[in-house]
PDB file of N, CA and C in Angstrom:
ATOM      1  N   UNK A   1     112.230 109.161  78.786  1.00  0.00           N
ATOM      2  CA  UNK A   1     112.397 107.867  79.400  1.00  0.00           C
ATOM      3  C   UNK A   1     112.109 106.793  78.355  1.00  0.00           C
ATOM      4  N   UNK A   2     112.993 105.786  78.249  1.00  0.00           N
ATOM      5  CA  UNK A   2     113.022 104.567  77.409  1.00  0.00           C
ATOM      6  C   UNK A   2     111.514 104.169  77.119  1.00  0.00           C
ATOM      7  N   UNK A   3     110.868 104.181  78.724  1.00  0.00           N
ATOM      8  CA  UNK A   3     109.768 102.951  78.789  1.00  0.00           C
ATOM      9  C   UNK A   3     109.074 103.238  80.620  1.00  0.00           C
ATOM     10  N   UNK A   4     108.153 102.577  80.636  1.00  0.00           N
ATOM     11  CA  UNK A   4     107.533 102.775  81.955  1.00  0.00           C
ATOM     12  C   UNK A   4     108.187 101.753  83.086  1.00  0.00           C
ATOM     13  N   UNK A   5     108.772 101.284  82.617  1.00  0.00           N
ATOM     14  CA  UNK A   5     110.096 100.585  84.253  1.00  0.00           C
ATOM     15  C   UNK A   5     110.995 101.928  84.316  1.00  0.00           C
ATOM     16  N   UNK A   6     111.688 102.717  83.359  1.00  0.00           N
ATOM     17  CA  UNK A   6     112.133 103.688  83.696  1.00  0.00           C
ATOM     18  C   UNK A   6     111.819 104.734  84.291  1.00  0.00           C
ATOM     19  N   UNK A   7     110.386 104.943  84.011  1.00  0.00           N
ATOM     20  CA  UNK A   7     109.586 106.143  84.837  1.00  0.00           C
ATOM     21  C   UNK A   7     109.273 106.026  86.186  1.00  0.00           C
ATOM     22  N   UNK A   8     109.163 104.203  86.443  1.00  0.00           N
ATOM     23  CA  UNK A   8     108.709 104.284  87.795  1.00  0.00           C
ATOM     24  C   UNK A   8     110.246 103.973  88.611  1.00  0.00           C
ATOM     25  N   UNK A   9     111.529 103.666  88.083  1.00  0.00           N
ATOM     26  CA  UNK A   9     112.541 103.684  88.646  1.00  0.00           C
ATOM     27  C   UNK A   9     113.135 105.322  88.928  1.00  0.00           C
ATOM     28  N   UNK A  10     113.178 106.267  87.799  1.00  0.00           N
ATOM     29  CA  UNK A  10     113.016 107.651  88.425  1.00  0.00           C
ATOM     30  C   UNK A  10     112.434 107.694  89.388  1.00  0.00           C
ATOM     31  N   UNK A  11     110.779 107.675  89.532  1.00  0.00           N
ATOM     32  CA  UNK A  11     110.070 108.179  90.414  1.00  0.00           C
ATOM     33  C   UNK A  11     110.469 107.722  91.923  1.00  0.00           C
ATOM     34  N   UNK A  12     110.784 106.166  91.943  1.00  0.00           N
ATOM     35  CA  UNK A  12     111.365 105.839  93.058  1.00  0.00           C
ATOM     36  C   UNK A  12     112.803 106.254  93.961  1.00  0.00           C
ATOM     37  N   UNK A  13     113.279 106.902  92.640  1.00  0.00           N
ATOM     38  CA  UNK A  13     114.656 107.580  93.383  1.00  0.00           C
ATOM     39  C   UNK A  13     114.493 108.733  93.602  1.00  0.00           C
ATOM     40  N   UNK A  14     113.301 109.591  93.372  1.00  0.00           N
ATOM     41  CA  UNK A  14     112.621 110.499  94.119  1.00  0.00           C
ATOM     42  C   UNK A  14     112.843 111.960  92.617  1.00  0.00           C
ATOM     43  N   UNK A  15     112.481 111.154  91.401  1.00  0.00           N
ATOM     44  CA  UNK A  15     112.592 112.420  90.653  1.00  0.00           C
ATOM     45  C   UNK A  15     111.131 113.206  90.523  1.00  0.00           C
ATOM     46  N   UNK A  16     110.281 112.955  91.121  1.00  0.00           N
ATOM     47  CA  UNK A  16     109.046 113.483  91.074  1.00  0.00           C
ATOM     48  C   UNK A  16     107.610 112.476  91.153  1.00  0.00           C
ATOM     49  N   UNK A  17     106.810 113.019  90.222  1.00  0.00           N
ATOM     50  CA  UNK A  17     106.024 111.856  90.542  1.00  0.00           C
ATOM     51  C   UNK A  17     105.306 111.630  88.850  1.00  0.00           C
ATOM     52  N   UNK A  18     104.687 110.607  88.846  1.00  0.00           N
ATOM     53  CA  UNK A  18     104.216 109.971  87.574  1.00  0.00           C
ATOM     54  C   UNK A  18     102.817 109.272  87.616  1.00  0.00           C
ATOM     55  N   UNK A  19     102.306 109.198  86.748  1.00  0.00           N
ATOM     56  CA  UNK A  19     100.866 108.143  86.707  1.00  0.00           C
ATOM     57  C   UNK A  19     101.230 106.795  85.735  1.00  0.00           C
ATOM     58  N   UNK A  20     101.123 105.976  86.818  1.00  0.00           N
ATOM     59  CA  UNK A  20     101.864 104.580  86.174  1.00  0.00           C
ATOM     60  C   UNK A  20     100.479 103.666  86.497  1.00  0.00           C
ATOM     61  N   UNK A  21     100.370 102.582  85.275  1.00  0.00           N
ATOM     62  CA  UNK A  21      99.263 101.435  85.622  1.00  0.00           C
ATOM     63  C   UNK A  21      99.729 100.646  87.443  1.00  0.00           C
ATOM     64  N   UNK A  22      98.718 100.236  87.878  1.00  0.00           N
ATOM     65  CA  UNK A  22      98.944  99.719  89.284  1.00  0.00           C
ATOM     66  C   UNK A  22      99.913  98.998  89.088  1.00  0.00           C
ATOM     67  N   UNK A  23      99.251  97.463  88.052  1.00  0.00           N
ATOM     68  CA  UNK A  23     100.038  96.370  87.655  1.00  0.00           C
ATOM     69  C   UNK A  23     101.800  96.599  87.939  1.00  0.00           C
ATOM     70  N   UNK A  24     101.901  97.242  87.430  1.00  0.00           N
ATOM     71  CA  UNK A  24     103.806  97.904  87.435  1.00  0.00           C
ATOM     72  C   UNK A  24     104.216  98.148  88.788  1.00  0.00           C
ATOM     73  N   UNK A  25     103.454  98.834  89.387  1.00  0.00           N
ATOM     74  CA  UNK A  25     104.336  99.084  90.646  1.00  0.00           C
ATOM     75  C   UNK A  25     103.596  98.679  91.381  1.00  0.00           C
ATOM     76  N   UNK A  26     102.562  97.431  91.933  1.00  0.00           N
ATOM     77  CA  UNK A  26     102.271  97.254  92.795  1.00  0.00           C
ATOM     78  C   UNK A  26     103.245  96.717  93.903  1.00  0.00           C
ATOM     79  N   UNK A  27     103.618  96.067  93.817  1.00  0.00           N
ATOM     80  CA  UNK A  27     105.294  95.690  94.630  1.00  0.00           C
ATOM     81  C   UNK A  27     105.847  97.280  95.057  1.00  0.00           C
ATOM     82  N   UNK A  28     106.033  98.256  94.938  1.00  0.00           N
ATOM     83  CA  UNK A  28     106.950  99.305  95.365  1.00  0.00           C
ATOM     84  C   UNK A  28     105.460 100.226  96.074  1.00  0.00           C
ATOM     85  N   UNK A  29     104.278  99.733  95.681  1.00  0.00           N
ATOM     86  CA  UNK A  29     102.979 100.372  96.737  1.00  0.00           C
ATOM     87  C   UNK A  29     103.018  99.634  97.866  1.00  0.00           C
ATOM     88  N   UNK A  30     103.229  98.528  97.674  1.00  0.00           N
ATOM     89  CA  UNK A  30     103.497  97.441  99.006  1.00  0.00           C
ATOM     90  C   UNK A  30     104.157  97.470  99.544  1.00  0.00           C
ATOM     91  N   UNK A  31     105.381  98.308  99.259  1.00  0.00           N
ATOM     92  CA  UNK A  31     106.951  98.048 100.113  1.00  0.00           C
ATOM     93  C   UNK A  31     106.925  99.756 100.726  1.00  0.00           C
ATOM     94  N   UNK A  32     106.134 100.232  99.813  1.00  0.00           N
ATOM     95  CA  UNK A  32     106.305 101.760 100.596  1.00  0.00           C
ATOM     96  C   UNK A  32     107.170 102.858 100.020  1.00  0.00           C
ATOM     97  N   UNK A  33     108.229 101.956  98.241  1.00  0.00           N
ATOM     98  CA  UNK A  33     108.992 102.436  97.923  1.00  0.00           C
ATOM     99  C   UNK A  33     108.156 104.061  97.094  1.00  0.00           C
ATOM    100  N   UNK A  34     106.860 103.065  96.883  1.00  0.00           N
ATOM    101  CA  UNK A  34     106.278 104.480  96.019  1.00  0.00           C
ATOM    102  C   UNK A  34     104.715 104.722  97.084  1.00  0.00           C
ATOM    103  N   UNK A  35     104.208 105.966  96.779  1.00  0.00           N
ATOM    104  CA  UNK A  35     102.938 105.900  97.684  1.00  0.00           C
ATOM    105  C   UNK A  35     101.921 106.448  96.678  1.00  0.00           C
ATOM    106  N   UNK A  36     100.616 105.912  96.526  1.00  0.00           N
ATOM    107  CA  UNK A  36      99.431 106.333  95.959  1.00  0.00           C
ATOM    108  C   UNK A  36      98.965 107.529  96.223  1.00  0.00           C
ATOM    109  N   UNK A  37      99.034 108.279  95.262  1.00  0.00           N
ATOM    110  CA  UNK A  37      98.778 110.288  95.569  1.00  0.00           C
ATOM    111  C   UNK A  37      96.650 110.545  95.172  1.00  0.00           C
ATOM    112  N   UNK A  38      96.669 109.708  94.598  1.00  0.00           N
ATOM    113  CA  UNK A  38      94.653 109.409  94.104  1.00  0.00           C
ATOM    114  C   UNK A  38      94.870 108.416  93.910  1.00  0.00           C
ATOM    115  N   UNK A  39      93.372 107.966  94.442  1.00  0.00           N
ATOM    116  CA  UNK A  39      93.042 106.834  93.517  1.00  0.00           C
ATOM    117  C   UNK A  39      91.466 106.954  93.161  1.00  0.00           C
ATOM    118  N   UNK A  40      91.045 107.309  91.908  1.00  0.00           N
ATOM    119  CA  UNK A  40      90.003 107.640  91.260  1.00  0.00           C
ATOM    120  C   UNK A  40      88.756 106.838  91.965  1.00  0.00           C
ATOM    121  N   UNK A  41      87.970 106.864  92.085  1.00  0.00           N
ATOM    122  CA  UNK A  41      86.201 105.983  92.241  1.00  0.00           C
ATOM    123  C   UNK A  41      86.164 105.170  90.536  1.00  0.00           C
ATOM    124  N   UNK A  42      86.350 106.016  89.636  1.00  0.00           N
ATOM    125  CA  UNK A  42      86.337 105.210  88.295  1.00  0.00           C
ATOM    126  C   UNK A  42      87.006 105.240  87.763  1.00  0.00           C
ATOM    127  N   UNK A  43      87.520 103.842  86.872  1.00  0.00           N
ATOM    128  CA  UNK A  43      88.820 103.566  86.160  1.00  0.00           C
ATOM    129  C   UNK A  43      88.831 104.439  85.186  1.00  0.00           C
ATOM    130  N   UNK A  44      90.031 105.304  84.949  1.00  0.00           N
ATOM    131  CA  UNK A  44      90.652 105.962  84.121  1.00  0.00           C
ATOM    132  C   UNK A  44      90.133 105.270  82.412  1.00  0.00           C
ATOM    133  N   UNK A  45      89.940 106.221  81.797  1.00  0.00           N
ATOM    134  CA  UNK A  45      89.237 106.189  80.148  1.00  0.00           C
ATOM    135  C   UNK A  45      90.569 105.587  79.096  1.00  0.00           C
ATOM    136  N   UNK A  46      91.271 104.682  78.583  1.00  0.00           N
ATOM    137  CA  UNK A  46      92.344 104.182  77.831  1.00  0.00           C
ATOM    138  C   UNK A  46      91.921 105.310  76.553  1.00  0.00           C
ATOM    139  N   UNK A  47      92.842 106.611  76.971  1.00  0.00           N
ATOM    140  CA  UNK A  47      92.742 107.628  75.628  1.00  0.00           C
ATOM    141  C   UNK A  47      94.303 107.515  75.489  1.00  0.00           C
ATOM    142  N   UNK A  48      94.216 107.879  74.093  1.00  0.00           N
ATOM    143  CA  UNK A  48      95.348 108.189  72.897  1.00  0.00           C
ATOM    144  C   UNK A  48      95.744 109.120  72.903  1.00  0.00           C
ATOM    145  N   UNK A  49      96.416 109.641  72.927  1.00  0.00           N
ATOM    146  CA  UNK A  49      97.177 111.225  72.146  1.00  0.00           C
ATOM    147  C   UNK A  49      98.100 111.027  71.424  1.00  0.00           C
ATOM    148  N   UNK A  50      97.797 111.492  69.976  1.00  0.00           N
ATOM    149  CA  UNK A  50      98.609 111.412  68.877  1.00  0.00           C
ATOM    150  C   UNK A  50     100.007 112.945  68.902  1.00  0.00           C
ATOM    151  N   UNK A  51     101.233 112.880  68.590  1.00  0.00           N
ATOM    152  CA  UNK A  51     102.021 113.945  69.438  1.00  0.00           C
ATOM    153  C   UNK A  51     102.911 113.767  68.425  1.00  0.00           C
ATOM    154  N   UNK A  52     103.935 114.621  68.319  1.00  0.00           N
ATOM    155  CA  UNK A  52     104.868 114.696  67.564  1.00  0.00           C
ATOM    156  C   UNK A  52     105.754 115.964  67.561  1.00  0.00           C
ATOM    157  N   UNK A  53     107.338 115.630  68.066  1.00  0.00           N
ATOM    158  CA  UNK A  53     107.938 116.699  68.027  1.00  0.00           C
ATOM    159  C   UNK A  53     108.085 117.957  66.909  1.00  0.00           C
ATOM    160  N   UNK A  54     107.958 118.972  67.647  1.00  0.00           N
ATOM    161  CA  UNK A  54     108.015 120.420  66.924  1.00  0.00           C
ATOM    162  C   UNK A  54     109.150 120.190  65.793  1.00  0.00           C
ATOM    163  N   UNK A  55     108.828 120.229  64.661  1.00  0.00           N
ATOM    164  CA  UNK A  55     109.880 120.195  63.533  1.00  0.00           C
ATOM    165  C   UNK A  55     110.087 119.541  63.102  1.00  0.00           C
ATOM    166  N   UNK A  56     109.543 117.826  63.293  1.00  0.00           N
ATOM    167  CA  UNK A  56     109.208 116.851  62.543  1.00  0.00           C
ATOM    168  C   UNK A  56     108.702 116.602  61.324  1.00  0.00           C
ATOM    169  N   UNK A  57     107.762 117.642  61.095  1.00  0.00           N
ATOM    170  CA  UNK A  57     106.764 117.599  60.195  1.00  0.00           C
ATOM    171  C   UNK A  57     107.442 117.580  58.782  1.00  0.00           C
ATOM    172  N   UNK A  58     108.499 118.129  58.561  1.00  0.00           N
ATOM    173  CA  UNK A  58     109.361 117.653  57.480  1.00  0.00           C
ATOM    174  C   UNK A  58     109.329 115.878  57.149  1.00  0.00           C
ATOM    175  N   UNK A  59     109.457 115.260  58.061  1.00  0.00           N
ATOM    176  CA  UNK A  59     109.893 114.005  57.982  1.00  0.00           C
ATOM    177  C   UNK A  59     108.624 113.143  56.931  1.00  0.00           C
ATOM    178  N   UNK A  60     109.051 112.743  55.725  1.00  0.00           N
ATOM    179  CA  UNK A  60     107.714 111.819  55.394  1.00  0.00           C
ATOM    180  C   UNK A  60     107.428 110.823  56.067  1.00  0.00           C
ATOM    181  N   UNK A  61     108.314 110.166  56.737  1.00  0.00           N
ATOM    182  CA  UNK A  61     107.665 109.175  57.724  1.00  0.00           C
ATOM    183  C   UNK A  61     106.407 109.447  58.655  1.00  0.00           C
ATOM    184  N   UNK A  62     107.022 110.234  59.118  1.00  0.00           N
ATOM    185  CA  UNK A  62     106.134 110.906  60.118  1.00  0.00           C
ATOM    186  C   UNK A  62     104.693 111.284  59.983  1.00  0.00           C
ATOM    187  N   UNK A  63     104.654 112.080  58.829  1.00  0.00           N
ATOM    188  CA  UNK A  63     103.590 112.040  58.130  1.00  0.00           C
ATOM    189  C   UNK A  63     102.468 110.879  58.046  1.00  0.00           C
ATOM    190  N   UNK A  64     103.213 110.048  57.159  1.00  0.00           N
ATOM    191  CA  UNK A  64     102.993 108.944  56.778  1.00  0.00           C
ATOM    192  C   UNK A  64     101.979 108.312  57.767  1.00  0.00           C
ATOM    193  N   UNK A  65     102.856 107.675  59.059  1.00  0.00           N
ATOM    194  CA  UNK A  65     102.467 107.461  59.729  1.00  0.00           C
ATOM    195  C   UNK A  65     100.782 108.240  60.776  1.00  0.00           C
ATOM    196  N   UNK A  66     101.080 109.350  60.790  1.00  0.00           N
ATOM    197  CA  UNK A  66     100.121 109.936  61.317  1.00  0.00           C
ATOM    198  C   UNK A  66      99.136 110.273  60.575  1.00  0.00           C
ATOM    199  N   UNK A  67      99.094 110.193  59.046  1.00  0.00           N
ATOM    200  CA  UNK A  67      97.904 110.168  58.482  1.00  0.00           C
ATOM    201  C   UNK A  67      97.367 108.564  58.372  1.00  0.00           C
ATOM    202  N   UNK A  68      98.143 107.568  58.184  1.00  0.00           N
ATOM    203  CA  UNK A  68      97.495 106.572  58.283  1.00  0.00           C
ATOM    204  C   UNK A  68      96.680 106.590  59.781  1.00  0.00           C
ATOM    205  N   UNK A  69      97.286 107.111  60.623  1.00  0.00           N
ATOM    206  CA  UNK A  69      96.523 106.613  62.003  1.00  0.00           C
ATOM    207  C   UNK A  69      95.356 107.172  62.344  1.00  0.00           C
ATOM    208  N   UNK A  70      95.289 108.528  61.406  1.00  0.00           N
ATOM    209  CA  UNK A  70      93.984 109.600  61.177  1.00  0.00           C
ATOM    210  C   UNK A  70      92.693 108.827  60.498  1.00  0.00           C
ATOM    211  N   UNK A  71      93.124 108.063  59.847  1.00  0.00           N
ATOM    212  CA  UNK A  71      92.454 107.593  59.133  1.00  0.00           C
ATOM    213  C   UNK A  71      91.927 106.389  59.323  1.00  0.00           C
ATOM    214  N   UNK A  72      92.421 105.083  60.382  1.00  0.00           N
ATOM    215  CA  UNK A  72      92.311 104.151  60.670  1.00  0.00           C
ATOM    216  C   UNK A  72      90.811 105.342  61.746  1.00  0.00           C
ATOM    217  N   UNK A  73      91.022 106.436  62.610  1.00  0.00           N
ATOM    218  CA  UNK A  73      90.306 106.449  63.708  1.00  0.00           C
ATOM    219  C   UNK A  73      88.792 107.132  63.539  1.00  0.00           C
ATOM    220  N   UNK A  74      88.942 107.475  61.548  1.00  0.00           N
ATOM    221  CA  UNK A  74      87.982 107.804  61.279  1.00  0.00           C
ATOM    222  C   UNK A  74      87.089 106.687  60.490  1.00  0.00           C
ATOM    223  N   UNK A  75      87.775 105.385  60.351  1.00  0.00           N
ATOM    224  CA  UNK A  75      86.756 104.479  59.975  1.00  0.00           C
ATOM    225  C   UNK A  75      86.005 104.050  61.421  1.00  0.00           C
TER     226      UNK A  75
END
């Protein structure tokens, strides 16, 4: 998916389900288009996962990139 308007426009045409910030779909929680499956006692932790497709690793960009970001998270 492009982006998270796309995920929650899937989800609304019934391709499954997703964990989207409230902000985004509060309008389609209100209308009923989407319905709240949990809702935690405490706000969710803003974690990272660094990822990269299988076979990339050739790419120097790629690299590049992900060692700089290794390195920004170890200062």
């Amino acid at each position: 998916m492009p982006d998270l308007n796309a995920v929650k426009a899937a989800v609304a045409g019934g391709t499954g389900f997703s964990v989207l910030p409230r902000y985004l779909c509060a309008a389609e929680l209100a209308s009923g288009a989407l319905v709240l499956l949990h809702d935690p006692d405490d706000p969710p932790i803003n974690t990272s996962f660094l990822v990269q497709r299988p076979g990339s690793a050739g790419n120097p960009h790629v690299a590049l990139v992900r060692d700089h970001l290794l390195e920004i998270v170890r200062d």
